[in-house]
PDB file of N, CA and C in Angstrom:
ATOM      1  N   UNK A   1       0.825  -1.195   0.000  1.00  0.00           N
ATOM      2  CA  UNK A   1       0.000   0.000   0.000  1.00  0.00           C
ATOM      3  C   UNK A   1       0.862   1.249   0.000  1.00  0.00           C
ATOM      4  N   UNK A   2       2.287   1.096  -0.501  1.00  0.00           N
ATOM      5  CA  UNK A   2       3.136   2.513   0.035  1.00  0.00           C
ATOM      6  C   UNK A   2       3.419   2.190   0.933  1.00  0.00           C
ATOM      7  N   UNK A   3       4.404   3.363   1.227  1.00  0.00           N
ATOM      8  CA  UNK A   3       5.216   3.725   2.623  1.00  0.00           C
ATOM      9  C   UNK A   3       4.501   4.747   3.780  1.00  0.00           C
ATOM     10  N   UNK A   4       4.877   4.550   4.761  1.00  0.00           N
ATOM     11  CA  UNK A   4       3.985   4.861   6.005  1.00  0.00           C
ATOM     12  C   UNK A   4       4.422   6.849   5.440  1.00  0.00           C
ATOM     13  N   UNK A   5       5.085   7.110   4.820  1.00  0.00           N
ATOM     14  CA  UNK A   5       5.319   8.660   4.730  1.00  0.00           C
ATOM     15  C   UNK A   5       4.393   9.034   3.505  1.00  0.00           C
ATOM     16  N   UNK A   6       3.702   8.095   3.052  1.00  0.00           N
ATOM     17  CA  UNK A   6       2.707   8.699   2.269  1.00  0.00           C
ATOM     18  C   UNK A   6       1.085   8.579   3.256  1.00  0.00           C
ATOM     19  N   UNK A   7       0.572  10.137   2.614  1.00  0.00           N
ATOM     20  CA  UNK A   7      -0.708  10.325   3.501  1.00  0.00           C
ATOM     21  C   UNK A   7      -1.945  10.613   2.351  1.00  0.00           C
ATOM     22  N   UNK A   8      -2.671  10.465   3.363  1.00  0.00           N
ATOM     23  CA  UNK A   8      -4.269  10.087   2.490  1.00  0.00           C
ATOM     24  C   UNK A   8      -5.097  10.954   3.390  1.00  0.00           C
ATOM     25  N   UNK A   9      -6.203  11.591   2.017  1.00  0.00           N
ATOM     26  CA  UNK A   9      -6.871  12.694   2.909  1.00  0.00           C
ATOM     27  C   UNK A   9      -8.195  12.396   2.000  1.00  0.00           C
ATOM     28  N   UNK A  10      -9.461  12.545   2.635  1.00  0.00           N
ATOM     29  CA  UNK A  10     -11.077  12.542   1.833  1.00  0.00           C
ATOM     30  C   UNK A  10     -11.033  13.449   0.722  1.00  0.00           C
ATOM     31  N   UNK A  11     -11.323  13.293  -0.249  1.00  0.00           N
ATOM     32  CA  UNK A  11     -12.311  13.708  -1.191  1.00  0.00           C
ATOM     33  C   UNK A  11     -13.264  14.838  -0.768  1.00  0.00           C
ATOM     34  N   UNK A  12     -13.150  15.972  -0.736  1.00  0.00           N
ATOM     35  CA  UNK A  12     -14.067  17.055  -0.034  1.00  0.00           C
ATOM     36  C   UNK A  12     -15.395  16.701  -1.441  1.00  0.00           C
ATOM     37  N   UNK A  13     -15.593  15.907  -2.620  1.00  0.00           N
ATOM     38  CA  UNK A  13     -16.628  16.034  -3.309  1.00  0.00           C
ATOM     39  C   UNK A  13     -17.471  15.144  -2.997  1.00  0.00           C
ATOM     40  N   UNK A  14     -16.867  14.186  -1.484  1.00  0.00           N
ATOM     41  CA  UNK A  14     -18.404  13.196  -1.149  1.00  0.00           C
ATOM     42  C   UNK A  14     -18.792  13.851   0.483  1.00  0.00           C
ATOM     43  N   UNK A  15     -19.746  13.536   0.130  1.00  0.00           N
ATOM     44  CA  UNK A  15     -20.739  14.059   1.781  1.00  0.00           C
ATOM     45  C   UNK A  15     -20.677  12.746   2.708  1.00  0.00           C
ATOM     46  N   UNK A  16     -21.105  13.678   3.984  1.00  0.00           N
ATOM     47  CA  UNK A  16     -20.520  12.076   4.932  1.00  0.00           C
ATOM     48  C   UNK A  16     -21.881  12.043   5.983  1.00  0.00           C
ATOM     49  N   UNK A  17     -22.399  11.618   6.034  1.00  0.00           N
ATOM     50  CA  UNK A  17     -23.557  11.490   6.585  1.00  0.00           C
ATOM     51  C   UNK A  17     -24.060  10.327   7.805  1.00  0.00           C
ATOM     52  N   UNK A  18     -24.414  10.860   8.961  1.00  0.00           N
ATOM     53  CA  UNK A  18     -25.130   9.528  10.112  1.00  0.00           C
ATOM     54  C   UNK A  18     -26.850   9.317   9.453  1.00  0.00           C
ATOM     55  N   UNK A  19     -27.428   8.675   9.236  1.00  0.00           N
ATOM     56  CA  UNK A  19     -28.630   8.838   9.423  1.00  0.00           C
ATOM     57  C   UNK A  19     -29.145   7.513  10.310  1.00  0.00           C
ATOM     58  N   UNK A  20     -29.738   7.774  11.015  1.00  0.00           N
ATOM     59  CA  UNK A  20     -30.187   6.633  11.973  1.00  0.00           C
ATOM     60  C   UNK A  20     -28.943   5.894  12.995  1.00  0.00           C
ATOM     61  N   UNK A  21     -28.723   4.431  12.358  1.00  0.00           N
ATOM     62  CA  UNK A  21     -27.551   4.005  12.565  1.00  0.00           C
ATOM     63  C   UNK A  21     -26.536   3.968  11.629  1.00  0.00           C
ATOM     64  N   UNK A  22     -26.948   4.219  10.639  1.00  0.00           N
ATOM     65  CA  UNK A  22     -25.958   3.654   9.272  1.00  0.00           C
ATOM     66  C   UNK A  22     -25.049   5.127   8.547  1.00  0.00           C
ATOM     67  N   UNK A  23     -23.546   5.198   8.601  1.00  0.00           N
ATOM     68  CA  UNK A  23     -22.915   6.219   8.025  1.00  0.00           C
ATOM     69  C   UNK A  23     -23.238   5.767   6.573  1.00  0.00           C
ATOM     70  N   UNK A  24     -22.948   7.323   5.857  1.00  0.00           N
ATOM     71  CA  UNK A  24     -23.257   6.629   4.457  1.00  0.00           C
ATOM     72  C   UNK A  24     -22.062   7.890   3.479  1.00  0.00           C
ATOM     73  N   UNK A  25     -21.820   7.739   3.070  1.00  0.00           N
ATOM     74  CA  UNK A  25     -20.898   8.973   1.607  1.00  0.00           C
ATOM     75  C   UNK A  25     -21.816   8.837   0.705  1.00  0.00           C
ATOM     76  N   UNK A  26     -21.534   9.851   0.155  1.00  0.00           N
ATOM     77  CA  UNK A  26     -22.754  10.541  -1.174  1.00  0.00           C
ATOM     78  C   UNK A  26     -21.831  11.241  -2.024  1.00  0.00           C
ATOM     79  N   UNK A  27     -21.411  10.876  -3.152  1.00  0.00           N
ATOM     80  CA  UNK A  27     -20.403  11.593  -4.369  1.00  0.00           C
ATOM     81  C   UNK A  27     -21.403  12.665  -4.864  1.00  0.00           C
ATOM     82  N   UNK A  28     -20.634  13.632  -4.807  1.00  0.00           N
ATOM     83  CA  UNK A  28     -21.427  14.859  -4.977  1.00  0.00           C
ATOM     84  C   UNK A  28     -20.654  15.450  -6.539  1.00  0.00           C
ATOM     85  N   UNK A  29     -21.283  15.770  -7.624  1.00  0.00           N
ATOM     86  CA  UNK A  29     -20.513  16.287  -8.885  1.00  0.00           C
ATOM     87  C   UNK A  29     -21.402  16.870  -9.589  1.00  0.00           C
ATOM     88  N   UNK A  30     -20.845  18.624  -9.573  1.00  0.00           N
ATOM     89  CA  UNK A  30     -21.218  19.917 -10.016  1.00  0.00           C
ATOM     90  C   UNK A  30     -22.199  20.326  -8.888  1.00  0.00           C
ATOM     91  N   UNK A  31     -22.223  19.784  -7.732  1.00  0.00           N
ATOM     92  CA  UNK A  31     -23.464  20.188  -6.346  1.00  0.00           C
ATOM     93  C   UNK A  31     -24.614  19.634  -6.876  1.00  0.00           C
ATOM     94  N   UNK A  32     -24.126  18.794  -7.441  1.00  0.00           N
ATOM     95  CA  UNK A  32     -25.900  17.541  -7.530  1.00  0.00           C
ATOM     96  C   UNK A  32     -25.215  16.335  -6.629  1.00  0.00           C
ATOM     97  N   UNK A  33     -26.246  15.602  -5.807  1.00  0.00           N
ATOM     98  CA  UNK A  33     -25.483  14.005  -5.211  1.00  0.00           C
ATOM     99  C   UNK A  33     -25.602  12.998  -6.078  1.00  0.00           C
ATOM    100  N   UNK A  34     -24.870  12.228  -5.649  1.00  0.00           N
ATOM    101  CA  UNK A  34     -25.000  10.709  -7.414  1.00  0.00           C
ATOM    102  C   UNK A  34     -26.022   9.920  -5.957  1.00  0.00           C
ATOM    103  N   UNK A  35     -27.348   9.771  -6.342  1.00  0.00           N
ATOM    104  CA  UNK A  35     -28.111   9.216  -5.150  1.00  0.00           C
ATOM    105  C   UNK A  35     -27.730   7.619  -5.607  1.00  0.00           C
ATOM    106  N   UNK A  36     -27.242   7.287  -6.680  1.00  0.00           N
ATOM    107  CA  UNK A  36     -27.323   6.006  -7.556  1.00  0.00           C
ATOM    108  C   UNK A  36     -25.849   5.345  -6.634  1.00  0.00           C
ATOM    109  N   UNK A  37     -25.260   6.410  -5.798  1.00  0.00           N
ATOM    110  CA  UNK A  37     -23.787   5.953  -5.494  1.00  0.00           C
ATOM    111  C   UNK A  37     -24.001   6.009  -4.191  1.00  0.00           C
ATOM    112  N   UNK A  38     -24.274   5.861  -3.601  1.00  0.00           N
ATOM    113  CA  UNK A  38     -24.114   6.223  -1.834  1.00  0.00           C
ATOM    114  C   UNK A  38     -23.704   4.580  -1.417  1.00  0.00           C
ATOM    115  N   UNK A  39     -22.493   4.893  -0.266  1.00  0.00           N
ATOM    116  CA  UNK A  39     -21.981   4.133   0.295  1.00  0.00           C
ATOM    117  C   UNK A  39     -21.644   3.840   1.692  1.00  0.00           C
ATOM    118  N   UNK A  40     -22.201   3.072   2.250  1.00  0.00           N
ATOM    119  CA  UNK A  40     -22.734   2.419   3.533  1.00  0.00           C
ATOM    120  C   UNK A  40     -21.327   2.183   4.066  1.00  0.00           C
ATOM    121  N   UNK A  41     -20.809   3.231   5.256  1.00  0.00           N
ATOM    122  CA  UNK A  41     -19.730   3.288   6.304  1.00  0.00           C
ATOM    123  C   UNK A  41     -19.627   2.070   7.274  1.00  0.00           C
ATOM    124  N   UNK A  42     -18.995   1.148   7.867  1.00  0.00           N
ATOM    125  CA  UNK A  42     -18.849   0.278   8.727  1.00  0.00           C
ATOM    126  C   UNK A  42     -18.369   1.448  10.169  1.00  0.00           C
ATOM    127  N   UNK A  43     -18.299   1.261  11.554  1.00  0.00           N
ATOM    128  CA  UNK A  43     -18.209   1.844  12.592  1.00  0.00           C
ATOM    129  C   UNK A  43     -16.499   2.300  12.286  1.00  0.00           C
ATOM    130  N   UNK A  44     -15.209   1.198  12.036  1.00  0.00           N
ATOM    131  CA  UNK A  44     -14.084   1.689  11.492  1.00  0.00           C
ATOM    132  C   UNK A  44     -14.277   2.591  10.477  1.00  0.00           C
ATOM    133  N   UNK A  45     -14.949   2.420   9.429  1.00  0.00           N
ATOM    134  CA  UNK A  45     -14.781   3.222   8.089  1.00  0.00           C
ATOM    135  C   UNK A  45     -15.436   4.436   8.336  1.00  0.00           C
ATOM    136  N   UNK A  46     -16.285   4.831   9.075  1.00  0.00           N
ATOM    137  CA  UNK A  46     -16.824   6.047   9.566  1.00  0.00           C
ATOM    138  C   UNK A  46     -15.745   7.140  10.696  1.00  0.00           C
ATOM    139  N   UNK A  47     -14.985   5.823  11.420  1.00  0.00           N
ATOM    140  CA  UNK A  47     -13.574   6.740  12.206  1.00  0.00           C
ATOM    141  C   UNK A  47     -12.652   6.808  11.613  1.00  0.00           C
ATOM    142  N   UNK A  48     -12.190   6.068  10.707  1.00  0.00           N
ATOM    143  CA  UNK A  48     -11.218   6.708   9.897  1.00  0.00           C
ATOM    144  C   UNK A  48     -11.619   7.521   8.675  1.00  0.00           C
ATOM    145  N   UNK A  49     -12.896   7.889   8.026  1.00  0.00           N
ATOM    146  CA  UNK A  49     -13.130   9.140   7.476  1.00  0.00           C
ATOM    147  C   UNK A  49     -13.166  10.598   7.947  1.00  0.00           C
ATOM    148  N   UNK A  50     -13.278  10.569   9.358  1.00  0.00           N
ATOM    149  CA  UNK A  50     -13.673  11.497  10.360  1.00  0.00           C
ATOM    150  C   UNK A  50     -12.122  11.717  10.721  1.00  0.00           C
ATOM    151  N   UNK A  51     -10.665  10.764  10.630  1.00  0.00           N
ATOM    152  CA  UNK A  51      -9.392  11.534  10.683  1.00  0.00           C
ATOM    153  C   UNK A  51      -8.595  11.762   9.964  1.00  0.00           C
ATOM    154  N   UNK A  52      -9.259  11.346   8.645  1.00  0.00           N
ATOM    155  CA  UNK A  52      -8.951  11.984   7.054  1.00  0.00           C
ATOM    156  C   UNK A  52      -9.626  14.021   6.338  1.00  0.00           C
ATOM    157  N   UNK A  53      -9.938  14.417   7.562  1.00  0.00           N
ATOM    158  CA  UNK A  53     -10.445  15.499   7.248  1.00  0.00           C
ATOM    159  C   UNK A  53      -8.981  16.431   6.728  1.00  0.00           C
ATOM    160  N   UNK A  54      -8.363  16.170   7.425  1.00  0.00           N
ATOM    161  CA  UNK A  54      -6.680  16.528   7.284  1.00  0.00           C
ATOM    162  C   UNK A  54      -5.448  15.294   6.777  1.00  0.00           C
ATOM    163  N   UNK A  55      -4.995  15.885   5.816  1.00  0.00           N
ATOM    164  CA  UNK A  55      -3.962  14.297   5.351  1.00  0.00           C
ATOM    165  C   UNK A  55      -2.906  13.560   6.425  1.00  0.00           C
ATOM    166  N   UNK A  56      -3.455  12.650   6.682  1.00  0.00           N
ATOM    167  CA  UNK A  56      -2.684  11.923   7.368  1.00  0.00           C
ATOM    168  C   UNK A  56      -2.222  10.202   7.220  1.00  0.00           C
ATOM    169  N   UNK A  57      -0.917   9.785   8.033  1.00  0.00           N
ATOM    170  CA  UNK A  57      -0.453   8.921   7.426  1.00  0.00           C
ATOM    171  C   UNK A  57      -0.984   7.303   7.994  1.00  0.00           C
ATOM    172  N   UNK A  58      -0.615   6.309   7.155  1.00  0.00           N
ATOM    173  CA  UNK A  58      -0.975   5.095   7.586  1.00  0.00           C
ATOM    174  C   UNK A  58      -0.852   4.762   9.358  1.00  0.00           C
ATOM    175  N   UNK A  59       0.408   5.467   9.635  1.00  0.00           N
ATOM    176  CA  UNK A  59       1.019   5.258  11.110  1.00  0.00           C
ATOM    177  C   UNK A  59       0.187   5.783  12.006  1.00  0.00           C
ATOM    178  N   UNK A  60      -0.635   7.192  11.951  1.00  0.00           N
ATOM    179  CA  UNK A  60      -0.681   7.253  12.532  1.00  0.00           C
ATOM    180  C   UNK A  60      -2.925   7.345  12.659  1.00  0.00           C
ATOM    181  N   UNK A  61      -3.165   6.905  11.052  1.00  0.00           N
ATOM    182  CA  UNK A  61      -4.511   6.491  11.364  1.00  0.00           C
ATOM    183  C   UNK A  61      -4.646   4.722  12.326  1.00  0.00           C
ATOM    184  N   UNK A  62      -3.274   3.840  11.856  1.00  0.00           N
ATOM    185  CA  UNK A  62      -3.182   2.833  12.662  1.00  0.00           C
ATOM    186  C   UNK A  62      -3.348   2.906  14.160  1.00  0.00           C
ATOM    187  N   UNK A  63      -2.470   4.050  14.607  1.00  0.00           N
ATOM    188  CA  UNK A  63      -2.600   3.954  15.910  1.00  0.00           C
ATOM    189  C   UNK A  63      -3.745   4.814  16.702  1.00  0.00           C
ATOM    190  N   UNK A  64      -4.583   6.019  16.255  1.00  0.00           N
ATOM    191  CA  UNK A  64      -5.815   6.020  16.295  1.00  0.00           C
ATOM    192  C   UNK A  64      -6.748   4.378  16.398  1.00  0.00           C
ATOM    193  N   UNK A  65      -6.923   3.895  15.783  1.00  0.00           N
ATOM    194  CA  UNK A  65      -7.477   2.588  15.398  1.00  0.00           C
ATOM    195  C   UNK A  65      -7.713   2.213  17.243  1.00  0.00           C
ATOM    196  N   UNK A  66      -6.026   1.811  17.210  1.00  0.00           N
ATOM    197  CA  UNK A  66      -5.558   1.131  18.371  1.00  0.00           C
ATOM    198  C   UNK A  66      -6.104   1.644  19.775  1.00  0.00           C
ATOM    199  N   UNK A  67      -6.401   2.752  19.594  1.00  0.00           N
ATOM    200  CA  UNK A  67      -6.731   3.466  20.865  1.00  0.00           C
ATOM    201  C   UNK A  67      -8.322   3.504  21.035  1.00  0.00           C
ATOM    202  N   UNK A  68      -9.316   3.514  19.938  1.00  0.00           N
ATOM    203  CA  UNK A  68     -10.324   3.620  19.860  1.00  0.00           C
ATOM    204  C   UNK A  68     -10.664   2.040  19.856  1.00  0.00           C
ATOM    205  N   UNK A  69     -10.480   0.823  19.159  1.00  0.00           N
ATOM    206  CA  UNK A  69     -11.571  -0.259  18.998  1.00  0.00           C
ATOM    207  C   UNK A  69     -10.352  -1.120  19.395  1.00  0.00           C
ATOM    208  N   UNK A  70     -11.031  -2.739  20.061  1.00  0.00           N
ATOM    209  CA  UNK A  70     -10.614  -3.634  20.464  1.00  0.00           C
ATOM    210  C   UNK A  70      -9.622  -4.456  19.661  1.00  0.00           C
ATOM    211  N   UNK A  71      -8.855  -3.949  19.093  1.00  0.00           N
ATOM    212  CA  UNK A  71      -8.328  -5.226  17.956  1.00  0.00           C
ATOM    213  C   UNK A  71      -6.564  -4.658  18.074  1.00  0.00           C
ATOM    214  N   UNK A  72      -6.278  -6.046  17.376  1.00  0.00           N
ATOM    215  CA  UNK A  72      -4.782  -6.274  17.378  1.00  0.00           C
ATOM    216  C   UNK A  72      -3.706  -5.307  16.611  1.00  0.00           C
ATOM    217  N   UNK A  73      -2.645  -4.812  16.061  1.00  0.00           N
ATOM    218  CA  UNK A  73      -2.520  -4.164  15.189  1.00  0.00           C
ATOM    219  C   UNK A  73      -2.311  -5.038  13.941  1.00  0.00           C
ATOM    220  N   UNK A  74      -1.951  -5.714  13.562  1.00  0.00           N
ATOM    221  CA  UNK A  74      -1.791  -6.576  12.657  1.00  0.00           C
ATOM    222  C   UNK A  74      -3.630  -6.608  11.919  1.00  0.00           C
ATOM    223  N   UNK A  75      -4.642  -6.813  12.444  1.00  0.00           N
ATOM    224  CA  UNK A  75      -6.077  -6.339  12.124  1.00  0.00           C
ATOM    225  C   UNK A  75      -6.138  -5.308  11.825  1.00  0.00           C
ATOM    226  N   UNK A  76      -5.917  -4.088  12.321  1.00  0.00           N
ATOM    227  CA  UNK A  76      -5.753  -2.789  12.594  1.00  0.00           C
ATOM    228  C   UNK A  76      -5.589  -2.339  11.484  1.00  0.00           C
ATOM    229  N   UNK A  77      -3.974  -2.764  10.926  1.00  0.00           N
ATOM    230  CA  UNK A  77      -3.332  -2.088   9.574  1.00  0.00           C
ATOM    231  C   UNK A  77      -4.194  -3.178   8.473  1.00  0.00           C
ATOM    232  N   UNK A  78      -4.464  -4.310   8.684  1.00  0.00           N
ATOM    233  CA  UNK A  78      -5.505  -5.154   7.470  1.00  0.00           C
ATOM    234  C   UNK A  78      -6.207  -3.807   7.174  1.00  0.00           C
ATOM    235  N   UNK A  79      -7.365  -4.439   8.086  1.00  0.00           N
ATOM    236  CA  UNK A  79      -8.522  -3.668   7.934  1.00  0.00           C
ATOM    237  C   UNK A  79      -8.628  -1.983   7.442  1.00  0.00           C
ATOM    238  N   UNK A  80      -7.767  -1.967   7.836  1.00  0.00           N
ATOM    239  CA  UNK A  80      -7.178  -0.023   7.568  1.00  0.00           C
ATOM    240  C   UNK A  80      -6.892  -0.360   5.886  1.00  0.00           C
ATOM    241  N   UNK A  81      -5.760  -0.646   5.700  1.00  0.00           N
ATOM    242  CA  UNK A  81      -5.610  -1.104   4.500  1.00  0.00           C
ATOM    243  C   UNK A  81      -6.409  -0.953   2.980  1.00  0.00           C
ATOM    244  N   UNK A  82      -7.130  -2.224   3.578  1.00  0.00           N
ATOM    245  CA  UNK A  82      -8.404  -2.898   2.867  1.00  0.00           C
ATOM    246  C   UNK A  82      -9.054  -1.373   2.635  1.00  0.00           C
ATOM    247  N   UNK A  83     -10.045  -0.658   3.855  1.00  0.00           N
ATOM    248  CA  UNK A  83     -10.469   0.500   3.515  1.00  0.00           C
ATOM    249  C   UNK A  83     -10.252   1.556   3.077  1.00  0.00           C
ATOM    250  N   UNK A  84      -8.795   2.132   2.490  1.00  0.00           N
ATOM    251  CA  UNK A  84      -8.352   3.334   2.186  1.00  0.00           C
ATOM    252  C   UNK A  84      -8.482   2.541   0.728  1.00  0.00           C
ATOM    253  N   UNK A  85      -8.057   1.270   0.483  1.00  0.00           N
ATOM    254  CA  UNK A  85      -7.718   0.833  -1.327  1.00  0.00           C
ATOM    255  C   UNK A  85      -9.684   0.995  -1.682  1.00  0.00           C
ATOM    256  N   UNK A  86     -10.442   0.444  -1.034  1.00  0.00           N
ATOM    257  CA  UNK A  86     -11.153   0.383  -1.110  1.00  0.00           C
ATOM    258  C   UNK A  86     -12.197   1.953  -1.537  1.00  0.00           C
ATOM    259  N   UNK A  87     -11.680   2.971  -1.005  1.00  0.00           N
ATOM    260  CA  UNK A  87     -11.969   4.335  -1.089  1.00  0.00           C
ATOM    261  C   UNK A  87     -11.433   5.007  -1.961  1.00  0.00           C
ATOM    262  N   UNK A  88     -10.054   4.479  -2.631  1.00  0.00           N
ATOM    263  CA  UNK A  88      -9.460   5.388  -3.736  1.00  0.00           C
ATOM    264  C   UNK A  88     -10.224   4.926  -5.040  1.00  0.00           C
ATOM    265  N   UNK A  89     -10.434   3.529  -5.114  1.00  0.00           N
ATOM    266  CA  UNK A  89     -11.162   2.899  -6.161  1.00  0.00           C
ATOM    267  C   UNK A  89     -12.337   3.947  -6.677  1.00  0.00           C
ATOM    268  N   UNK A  90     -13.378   3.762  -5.556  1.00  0.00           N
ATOM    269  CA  UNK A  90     -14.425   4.925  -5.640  1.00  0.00           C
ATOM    270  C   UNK A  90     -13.637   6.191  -5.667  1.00  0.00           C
ATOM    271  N   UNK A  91     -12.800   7.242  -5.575  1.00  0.00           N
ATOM    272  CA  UNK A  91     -11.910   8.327  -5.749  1.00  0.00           C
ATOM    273  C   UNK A  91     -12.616   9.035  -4.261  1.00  0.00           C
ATOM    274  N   UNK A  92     -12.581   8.737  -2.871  1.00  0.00           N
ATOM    275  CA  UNK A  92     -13.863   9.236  -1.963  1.00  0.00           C
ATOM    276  C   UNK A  92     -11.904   9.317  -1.233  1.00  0.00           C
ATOM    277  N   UNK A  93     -10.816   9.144  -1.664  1.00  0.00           N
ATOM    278  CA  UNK A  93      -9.756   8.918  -0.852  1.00  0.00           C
ATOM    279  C   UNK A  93      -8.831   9.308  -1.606  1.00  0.00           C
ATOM    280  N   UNK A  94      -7.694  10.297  -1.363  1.00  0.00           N
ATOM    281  CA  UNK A  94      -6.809  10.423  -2.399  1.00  0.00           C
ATOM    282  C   UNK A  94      -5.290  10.730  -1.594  1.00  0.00           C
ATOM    283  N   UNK A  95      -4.066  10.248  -2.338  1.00  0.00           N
ATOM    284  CA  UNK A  95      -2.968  10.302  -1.374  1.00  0.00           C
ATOM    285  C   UNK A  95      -2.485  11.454  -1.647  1.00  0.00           C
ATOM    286  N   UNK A  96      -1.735  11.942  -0.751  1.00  0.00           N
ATOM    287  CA  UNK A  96      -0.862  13.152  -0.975  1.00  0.00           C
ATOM    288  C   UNK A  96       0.362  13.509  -0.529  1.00  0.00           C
TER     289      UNK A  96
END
């Protein structure tokens, strides 16, 4: 996935939304929403969008992780992982 000195910051063109229980992103292009695109946040994928407001690096969204939810780091950086590749695909994530 790169080196821990590369950082990743949101997409200011998707909206980030709680409604009820479920986080959701909404790709927003020319200030219309793509309603056809909205994408359903997991409890991780909703805290690490929320410390992507500012670019920051693998190291130290990992150790956020660590401090907030029950899991190992070796899970930690998976799961982290998995969700940033997972977000550039959709372009909702971009490195810098």
């Amino acid at each position: 996935m790169g080196t821990e000195r590369t950082q990743f910051v949101r997409n200011p063109d998707f909206i980030f939304r709680q409604i009820v229980e479920e986080t959701i992103l909404v790709p927003v292009y020319q200030n219309v929403a793509d309603m056809d695109a909205i994408y359903t946040l997991n409890p991780l994928g909703a805290f690490v969008w929320e410390h992507l407001a500012e670019p920051t690096d693998l190291e130290a969204l990992q150790a956020a992780i660590l401090q907030e939810f029950d899991v190992d780091a070796e899970t930690a950086l998976t799961d982290l992982e998995t969700f940033l590749s997972e977000m550039e695909t959709i372009n909702a994530v971009k490195r810098v």
